[in-house]
Protein backbone atom coordinates (compact mmCIF):
# COMPACT_ATOMS: atom_id res chain seq x y z
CA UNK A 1 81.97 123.65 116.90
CA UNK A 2 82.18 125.70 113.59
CA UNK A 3 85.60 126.43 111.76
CA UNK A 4 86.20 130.19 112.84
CA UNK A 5 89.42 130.31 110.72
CA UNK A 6 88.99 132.65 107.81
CA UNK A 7 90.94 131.57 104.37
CA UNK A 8 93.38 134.01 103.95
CA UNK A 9 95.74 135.20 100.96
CA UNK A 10 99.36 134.06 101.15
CA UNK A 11 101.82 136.05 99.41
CA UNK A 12 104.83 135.29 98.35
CA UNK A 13 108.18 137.42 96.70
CA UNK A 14 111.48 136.03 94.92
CA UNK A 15 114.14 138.85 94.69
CA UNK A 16 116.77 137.91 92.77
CA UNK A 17 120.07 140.11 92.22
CA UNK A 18 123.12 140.13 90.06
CA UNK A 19 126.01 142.24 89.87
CA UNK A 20 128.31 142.24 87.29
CA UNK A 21 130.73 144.99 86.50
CA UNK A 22 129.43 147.27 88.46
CA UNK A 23 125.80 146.55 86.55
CA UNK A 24 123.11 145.48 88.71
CA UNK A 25 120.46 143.31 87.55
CA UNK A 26 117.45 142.78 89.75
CA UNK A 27 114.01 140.51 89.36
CA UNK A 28 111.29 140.54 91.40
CA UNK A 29 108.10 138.62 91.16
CA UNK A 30 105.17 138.05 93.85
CA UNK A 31 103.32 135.68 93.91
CA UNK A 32 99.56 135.47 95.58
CA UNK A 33 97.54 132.59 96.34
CA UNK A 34 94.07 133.07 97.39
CA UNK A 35 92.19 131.04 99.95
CA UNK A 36 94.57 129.79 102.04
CA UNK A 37 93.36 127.08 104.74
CA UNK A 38 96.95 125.46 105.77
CA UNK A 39 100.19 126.74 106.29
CA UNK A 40 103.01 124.33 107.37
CA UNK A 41 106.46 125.53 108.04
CA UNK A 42 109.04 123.06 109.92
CA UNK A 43 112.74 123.80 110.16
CA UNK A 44 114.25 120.16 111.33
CA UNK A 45 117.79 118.63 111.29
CA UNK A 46 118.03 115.46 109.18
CA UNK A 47 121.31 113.11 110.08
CA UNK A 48 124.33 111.91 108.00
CA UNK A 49 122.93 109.02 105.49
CA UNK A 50 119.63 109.36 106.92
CA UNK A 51 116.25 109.89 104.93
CA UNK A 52 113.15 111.68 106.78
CA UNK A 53 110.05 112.59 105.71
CA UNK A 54 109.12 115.93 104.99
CA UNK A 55 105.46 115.86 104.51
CA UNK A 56 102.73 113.76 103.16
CA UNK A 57 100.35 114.82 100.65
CA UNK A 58 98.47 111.10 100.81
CA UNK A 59 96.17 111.79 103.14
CA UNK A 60 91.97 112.38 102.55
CA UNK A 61 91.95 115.28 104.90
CA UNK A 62 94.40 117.22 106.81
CA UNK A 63 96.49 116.08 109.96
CA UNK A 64 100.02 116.07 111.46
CA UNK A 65 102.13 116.76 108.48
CA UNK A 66 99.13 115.09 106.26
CA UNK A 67 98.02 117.37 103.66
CA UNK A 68 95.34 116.51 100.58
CA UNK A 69 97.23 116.23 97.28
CA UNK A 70 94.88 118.17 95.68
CA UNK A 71 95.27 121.14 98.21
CA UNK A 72 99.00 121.79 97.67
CA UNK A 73 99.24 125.34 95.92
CA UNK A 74 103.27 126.06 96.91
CA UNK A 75 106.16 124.70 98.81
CA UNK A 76 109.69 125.85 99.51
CA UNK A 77 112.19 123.47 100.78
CA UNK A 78 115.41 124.98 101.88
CA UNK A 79 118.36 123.54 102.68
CA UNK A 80 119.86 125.36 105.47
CA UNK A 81 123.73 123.66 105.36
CA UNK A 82 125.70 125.34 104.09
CA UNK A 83 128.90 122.78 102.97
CA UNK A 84 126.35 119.48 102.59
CA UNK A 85 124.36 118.69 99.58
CA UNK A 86 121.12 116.91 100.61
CA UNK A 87 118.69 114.73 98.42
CA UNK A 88 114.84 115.33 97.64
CA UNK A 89 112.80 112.63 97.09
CA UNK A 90 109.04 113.46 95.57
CA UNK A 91 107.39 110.08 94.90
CA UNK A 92 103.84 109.40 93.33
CA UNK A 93 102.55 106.13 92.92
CA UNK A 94 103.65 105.51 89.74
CA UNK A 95 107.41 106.07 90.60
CA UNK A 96 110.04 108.69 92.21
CA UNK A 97 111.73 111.74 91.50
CA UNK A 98 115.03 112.85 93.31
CA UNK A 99 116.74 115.94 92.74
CA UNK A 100 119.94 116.94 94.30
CA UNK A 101 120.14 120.56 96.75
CA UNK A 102 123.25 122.03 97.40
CA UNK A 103 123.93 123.61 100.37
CA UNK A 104 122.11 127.20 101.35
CA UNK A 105 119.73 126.48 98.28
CA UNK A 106 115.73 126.24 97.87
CA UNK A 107 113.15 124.43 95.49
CA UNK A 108 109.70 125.18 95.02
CA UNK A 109 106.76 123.40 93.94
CA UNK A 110 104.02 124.71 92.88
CA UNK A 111 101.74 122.11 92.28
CA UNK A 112 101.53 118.20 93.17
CA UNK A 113 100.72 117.09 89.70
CA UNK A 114 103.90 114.52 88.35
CA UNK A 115 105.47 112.24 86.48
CA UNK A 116 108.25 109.97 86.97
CA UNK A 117 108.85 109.33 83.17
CA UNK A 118 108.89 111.23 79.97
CA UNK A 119 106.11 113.91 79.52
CA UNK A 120 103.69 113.20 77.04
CA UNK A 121 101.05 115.77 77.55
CA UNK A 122 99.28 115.04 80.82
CA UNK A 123 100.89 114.18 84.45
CA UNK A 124 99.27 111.10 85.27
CA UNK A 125 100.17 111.39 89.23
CA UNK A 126 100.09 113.43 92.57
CA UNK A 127 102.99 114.05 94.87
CA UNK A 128 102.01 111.56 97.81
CA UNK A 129 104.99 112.05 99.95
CA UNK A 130 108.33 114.80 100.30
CA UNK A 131 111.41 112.87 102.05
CA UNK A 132 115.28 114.21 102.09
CA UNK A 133 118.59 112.63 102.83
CA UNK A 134 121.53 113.80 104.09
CA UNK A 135 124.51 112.47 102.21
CA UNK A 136 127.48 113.28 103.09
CA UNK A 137 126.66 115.28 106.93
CA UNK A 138 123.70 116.03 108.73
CA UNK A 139 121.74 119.00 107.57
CA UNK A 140 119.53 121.61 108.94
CA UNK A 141 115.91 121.94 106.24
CA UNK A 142 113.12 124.51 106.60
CA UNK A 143 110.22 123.76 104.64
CA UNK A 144 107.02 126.16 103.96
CA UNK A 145 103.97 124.18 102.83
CA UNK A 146 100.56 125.83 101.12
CA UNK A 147 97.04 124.45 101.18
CA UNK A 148 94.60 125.83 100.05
């Protein structure tokens, strides 16, 4: 049987607003990306000193939280605690990056194209894999992944 899902356009928006004696600053930016075929979104609860993965971008073609490297156009990961700090952990095959999210913030990525030491003009590696810890109390994570 033929594919009948279409590719559709996912869009997204980051408000952002500031207020500061009685001044109000606001941003707002959307975003679209065009021929979407794959939309993940998971909200799971990761325990204390525990790491889980997130999502896998190692795979040829998609499956159960398997995605294409070459397909990811946007994630969001959210941490939904709001006292614990949780760790992200994007690894390539040349090495790892971790980067720390406090409680009731988000990260995006916007591409799977890394590197795990200094820049020097070209990436040299895809994202293969996503995995958090929780370290210091379990935390609640939402995550919104992009193919397309």
């Amino acid at each position: 049987m033929a594919s009948t899902l279409i590719p559709t356009t996912f869009k997204i928006t980051i408000s952002e607003e500031q207020v500061v004696r009685n001044s109000t600053i606001k941003n707002e930016v959307t975003f679209n990306i065009p021929n979407v075929t794959n939309v993940d979104h998971r909200i799971l609860s990761c325990p204390q000193t525990t790491s889980i993965d997130l999502f896998n971008l190692n795979g040829p073609i998609p499956g159960a939280g398997t995605f294409p490297s070459s397909s990811l156009k946007y994630a969001r990961i959210s941490n939904l605690d709001n006292v614990h700090s949780i760790a992200v952990i994007i690894s390539g095959s040349q090495g790892t990056y971790t980067q720390e999210l406090c409680p009731t913030s988000s990260m995006f990525l916007a591409s799977s194209h890394i590197t795990s030491s200094n820049f020097n003009g070209s990436f040299g590696d895809s994202i293969k894999y996503v995995k958090v810890y929780a370290i210091s109390g379990s935390a609640d994570i939402e995550y919104t992944l992009i193919n397309a």
